[in-house]
Protein backbone atom coordinates (compact mmCIF):
# COMPACT_ATOMS: atom_id res chain seq x y z
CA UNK A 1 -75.60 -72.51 65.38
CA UNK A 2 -71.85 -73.03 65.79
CA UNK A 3 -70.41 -76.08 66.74
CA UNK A 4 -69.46 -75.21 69.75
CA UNK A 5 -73.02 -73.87 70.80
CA UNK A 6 -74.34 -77.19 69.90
CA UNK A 7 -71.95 -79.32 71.99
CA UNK A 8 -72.69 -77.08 74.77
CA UNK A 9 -76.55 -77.58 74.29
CA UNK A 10 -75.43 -81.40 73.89
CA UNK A 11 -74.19 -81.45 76.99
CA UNK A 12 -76.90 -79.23 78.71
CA UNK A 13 -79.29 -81.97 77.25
CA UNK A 14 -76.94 -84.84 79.02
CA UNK A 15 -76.98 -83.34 82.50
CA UNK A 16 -80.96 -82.59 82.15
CA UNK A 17 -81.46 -86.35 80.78
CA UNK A 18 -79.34 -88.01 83.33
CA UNK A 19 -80.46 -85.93 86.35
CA UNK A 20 -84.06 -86.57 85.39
CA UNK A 21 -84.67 -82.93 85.16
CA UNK A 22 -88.36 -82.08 84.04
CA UNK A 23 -88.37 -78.59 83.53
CA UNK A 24 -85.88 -78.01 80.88
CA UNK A 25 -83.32 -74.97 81.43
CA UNK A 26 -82.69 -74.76 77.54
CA UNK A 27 -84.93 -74.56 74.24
CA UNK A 28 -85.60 -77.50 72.40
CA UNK A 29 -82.45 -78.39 70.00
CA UNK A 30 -84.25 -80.32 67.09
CA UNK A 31 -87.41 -79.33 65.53
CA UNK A 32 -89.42 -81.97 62.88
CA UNK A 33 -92.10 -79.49 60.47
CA UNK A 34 -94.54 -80.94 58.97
CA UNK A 35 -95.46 -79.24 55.33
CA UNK A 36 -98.04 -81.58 54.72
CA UNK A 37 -99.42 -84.93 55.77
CA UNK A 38 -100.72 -86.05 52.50
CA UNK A 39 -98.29 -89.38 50.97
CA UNK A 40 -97.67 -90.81 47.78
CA UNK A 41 -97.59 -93.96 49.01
CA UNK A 42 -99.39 -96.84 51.06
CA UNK A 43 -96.53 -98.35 52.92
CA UNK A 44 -96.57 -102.18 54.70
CA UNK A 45 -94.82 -100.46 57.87
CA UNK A 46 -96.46 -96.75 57.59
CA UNK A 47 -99.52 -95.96 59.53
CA UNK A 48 -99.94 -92.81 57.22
CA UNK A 49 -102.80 -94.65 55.33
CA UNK A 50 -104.37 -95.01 58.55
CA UNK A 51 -104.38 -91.25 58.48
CA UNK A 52 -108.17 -89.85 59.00
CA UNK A 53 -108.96 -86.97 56.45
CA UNK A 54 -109.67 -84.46 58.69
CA UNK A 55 -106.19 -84.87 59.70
CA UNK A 56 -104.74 -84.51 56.26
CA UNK A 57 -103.72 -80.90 54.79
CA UNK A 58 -101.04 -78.60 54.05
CA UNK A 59 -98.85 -76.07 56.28
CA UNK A 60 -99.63 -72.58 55.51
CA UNK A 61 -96.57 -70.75 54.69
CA UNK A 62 -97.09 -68.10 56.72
CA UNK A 63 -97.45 -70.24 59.86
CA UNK A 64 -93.98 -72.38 58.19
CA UNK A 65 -92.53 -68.69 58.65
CA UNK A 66 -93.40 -68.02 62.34
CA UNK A 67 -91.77 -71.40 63.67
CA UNK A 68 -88.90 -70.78 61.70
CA UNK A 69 -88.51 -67.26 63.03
CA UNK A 70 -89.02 -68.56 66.44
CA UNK A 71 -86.70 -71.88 65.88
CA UNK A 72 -83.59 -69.73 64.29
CA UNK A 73 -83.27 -68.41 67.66
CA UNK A 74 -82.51 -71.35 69.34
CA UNK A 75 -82.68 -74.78 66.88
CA UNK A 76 -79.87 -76.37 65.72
CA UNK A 77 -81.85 -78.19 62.45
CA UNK A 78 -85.11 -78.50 61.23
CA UNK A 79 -86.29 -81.79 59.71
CA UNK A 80 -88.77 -80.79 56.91
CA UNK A 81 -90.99 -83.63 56.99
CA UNK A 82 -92.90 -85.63 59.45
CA UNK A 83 -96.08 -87.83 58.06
CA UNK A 84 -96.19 -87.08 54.31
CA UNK A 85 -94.48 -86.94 51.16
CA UNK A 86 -92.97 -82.90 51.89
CA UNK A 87 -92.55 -82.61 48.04
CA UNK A 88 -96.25 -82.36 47.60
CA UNK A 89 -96.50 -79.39 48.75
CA UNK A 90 -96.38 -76.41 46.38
CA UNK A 91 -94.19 -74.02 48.35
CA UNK A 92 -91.79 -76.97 49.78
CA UNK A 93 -88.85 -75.17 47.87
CA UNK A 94 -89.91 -71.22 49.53
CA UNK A 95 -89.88 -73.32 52.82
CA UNK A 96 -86.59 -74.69 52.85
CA UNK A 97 -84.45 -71.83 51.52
CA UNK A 98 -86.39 -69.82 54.07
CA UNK A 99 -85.30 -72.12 56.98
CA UNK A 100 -81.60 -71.98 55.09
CA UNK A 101 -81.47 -68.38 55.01
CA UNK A 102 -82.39 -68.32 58.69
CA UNK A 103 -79.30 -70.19 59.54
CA UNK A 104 -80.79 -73.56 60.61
CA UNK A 105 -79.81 -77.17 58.81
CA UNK A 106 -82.53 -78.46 57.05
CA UNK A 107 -83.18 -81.94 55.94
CA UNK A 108 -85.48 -83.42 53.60
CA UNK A 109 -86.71 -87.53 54.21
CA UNK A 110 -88.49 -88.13 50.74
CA UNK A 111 -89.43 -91.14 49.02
CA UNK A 112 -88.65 -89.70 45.91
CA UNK A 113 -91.85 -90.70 43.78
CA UNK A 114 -92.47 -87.54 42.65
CA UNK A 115 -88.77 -86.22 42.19
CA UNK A 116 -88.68 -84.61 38.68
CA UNK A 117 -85.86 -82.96 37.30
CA UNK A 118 -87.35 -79.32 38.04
CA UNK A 119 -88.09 -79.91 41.38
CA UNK A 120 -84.14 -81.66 41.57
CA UNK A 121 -82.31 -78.60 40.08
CA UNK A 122 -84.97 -76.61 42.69
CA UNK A 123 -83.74 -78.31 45.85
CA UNK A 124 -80.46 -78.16 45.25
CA UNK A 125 -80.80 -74.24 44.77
CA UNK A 126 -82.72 -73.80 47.87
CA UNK A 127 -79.31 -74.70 50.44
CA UNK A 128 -81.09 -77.82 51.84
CA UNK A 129 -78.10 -79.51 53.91
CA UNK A 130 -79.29 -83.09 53.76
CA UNK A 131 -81.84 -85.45 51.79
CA UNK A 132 -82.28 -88.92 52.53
CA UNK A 133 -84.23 -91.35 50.20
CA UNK A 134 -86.73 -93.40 51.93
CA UNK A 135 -86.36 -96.78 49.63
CA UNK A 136 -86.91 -99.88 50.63
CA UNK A 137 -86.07 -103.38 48.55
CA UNK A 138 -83.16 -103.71 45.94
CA UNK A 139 -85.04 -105.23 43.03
CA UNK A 140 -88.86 -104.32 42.04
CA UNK A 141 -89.86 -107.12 43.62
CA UNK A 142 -89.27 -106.30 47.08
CA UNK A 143 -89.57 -102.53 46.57
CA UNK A 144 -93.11 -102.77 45.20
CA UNK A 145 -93.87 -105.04 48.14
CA UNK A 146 -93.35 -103.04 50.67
CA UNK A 147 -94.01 -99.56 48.97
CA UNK A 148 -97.33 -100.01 47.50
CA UNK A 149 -98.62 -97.12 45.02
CA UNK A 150 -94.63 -96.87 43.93
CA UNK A 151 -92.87 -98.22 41.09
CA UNK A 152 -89.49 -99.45 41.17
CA UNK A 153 -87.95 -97.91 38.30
CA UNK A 154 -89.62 -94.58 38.03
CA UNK A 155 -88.38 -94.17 41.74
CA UNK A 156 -85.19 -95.06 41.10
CA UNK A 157 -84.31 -93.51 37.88
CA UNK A 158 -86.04 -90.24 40.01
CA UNK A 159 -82.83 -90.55 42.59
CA UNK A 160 -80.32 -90.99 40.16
CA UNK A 161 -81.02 -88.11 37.81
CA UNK A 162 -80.77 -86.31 41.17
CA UNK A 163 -77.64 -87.32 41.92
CA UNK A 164 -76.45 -86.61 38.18
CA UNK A 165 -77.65 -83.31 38.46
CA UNK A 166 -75.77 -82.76 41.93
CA UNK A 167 -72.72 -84.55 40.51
CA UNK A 168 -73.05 -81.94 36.90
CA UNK A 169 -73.38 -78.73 39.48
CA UNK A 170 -70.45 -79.71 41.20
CA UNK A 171 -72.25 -78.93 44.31
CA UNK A 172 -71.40 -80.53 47.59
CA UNK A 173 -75.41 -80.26 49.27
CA UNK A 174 -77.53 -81.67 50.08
CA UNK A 175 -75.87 -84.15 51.36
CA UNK A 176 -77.54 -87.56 50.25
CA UNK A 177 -77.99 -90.66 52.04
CA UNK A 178 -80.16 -93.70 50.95
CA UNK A 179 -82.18 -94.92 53.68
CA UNK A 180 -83.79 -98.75 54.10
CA UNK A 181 -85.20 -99.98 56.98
CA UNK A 182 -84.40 -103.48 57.48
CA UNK A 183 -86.31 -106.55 56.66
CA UNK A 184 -84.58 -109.60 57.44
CA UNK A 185 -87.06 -111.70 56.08
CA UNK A 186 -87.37 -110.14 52.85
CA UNK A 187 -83.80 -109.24 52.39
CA UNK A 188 -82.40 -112.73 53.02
CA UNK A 189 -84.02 -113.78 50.22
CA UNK A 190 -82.92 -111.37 47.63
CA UNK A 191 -80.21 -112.74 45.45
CA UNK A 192 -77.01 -110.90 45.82
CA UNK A 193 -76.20 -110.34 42.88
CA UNK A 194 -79.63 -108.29 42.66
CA UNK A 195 -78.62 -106.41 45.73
CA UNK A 196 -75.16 -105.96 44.18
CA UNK A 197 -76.53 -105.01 40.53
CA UNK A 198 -78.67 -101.95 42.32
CA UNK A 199 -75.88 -101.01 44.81
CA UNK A 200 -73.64 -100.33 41.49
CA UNK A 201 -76.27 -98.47 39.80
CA UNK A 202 -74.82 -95.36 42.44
CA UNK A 203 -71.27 -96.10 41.67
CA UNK A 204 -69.33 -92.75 40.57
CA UNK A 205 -72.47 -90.47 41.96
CA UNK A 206 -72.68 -88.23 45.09
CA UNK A 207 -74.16 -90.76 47.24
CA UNK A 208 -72.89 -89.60 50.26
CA UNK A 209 -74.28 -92.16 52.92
CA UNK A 210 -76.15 -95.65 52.58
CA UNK A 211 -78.05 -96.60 56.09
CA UNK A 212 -80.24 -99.63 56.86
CA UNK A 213 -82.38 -99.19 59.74
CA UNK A 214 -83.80 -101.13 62.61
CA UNK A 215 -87.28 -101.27 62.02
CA UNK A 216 -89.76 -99.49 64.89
CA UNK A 217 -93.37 -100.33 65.65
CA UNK A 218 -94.36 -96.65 65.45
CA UNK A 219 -95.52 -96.92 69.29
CA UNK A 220 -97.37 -99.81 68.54
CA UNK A 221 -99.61 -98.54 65.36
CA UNK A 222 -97.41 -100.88 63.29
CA UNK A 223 -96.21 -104.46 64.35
CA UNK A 224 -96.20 -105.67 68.41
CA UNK A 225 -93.77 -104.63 71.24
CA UNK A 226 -90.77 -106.75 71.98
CA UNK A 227 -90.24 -107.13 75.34
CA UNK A 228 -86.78 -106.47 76.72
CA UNK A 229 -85.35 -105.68 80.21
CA UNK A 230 -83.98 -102.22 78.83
CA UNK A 231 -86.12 -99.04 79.89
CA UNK A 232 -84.96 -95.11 78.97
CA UNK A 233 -86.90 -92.64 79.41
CA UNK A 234 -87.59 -91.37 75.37
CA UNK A 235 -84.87 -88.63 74.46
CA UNK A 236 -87.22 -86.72 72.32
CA UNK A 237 -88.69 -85.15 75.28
CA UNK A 238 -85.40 -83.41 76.35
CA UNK A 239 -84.62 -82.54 73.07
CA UNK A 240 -87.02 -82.12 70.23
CA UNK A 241 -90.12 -80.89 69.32
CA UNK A 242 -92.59 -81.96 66.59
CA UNK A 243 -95.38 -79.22 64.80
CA UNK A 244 -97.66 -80.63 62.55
CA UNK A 245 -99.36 -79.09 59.34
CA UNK A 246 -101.99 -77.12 61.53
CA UNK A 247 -99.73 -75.92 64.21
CA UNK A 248 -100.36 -78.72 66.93
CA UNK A 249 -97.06 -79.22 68.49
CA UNK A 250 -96.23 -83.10 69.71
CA UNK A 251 -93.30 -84.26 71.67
CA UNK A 252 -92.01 -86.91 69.71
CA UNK A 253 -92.28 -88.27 66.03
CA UNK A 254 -93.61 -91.81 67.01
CA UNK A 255 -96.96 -90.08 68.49
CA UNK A 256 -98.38 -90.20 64.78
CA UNK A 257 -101.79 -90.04 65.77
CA UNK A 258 -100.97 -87.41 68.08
CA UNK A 259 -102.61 -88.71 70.85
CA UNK A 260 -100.31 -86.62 73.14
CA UNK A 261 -100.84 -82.61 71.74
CA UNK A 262 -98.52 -80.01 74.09
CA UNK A 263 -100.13 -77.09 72.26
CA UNK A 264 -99.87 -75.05 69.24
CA UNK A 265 -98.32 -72.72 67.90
CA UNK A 266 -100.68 -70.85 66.45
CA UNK A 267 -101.53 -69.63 70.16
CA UNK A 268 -98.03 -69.92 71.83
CA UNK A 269 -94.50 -69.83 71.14
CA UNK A 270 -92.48 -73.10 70.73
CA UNK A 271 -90.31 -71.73 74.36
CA UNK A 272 -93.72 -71.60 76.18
CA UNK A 273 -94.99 -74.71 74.73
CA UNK A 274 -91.24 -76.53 75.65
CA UNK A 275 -91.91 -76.24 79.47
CA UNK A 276 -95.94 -75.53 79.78
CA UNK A 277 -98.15 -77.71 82.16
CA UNK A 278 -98.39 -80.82 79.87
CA UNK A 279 -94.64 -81.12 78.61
CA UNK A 280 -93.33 -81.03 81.57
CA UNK A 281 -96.28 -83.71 83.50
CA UNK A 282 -94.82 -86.07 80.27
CA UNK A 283 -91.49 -86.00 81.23
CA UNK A 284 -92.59 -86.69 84.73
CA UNK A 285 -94.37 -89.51 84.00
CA UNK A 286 -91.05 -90.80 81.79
CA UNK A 287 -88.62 -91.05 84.22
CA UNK A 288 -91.05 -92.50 86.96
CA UNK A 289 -91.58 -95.22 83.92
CA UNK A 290 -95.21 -94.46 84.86
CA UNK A 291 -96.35 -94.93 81.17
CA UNK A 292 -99.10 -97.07 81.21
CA UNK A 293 -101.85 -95.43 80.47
CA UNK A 294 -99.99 -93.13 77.70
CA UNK A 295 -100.98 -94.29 74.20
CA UNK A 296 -98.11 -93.95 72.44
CA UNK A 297 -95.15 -94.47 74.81
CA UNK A 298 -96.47 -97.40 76.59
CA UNK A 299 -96.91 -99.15 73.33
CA UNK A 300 -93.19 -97.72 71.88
CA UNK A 301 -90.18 -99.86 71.40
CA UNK A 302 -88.03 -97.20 71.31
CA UNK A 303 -87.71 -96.84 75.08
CA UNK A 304 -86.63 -100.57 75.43
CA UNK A 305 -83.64 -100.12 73.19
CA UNK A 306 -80.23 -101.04 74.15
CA UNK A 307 -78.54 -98.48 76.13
CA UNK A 308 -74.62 -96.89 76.37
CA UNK A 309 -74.30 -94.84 79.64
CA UNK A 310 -78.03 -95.00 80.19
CA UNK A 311 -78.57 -93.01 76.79
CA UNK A 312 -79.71 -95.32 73.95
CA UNK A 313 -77.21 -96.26 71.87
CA UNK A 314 -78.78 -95.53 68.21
CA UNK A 315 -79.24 -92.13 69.34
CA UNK A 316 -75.78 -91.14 71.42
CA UNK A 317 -73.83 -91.72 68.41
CA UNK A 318 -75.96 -89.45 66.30
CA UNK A 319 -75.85 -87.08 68.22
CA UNK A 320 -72.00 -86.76 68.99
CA UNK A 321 -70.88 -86.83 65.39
CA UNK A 322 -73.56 -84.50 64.44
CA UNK A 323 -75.34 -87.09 62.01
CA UNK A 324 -78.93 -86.27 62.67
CA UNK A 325 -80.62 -88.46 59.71
């Protein structure tokens, strides 16, 4: 998609969004795949190891292939993750040069656990646009806190031979950002010169981007809901779409349990699914802020965020400079 394609579709979705529009003259811009929702990991803030097993498993490639033919005809970028760790699964790398080749922007969220140099040199071969770290802590301490299963220097030492290997190709994707989420309590006591000690470990390697986010309550499955005056209706829904491992396609990434299923796409196409019966009584039921009795958007924080022109902030800036990590 050109630039210019996807500021037009930004400002389709602006109109639709602040007109309240429910049925949605444009596809879906964003897409999150899910390859698998097996993890590595037992994260403090994660409910993945709440995950039952029934819902655990891997994306066939063949069904991978049908979104993607379906997406590249309308999605700007595909996030190649959702639940799970993607780089467990076996065909990860076929999947993202086949979204590349298709002429969408792929990104890869990992927490880098099981990031050998193979699958490194494998990822950078495969045209992935971005990958952002998932890392959390800046000594092994606080990093083995709050990822439990990982180990601090093994991670670590996993991201930086990356970044070597990037820096020794002389190539300029994926782009890579290290991503923490932030813990005020924890952080403010690390010492600084702990923090500053890791921060320098990077220094004179493509490390494109360093964020720290505000920490969510995954709609309630993790931590309470703040209360706050602020209401917008959840921009996922004009959007984004979200297909799990076996197909079932969700309207927004906080639904983890995916209490809220639009369909799948093993029976429909994504279009159909977009603006069917159930995606379009959601949307409904958003801007009339009627949202009790919805399990994961009555419980969300997200739609109590701070707001610039009505739009929530963390999001508006994202989306005009095209950052969409």
């Amino acid at each position: 998609m050109t630039s210019a394609r996807y500021y037009r579709r930004l400002i389709d979705i602006f109109i639709s969004y602040k007109k309240k529009r429910t049925l949605l003259p444009y596809p879906p811009l964003r897409l999150w795949v899910e390859p698998t929702s097996h993890c590595t990991l037992r994260c403090v803030m994660c409910p993945n190891k709440e995950l039952a097993e029934e819902d655990k498993g891997f994306m066939d490639l063949g069904l991978f292939q049908k979104v993607i033919d379906e997406a590249a005809g309308f999605a700007h970028d595909v996030h190649l993750y959702h639940r799970g760790e993607a780089l467990l699964h076996p065909q990860f790398f076929e999947m993202a040069r086949y979204a590349h080749q298709a002429g969408l922007k792929t990104e890869l969220h990992t927490n880098a656990t099981v990031l050998d140099e193979e699958k490194a040199r494998a990822l950078i071969a495969s045209g992935l646009d971005d990958i952002s770290f998932s890392f959390d802590g800046y000594d092994k301490e606080s990093y083995e806190s709050i990822r439990i299963n990982g180990s601090f220097e093994k991670t670590v030492g996993n991201i930086l031979r990356f970044l070597e290997i990037k820096k020794e190709l002389k190539s300029k994707t994926p782009v890579a950002i290290l991503e923490l989420i932030d813990f005020p309590d924890l952080y403010s006591r690390i010492d600084p010169a702990a923090k500053k000690a890791f921060l320098d470990r990077f220094k004179g390697l493509p490390l494109d981007r360093l964020i720290v986010k505000e920490m969510h309550n995954w709609a309630g499955e993790v931590g309470g809901l703040k209360t706050s005056r602020h209401f917008s209706p959840c921009t996922f829904l004009w959007q984004a779409l979200i297909v799990l491992w076996d197909g079932t396609v969700l309207p927004c990434t906080q639904d983890f349990f995916g209490y809220y299923k639009l369909g799948n796409v093993r029976d429909a196409a994504l279009v159909q699914i977009w603006n069917n019966e159930r995606a379009v009584r959601l949307r409904e039921k958003m801007v009339g802020r009627d949202i009790r009795d919805l399990e994961t958007c009555s419980k969300c924080d997200r739609v109590r965020r701070k707001q610039f022109f009505g739009v929530p902030r963390e999001y508006l800036w994202k989306f005009l400079f095209n950052k969409m990590s």
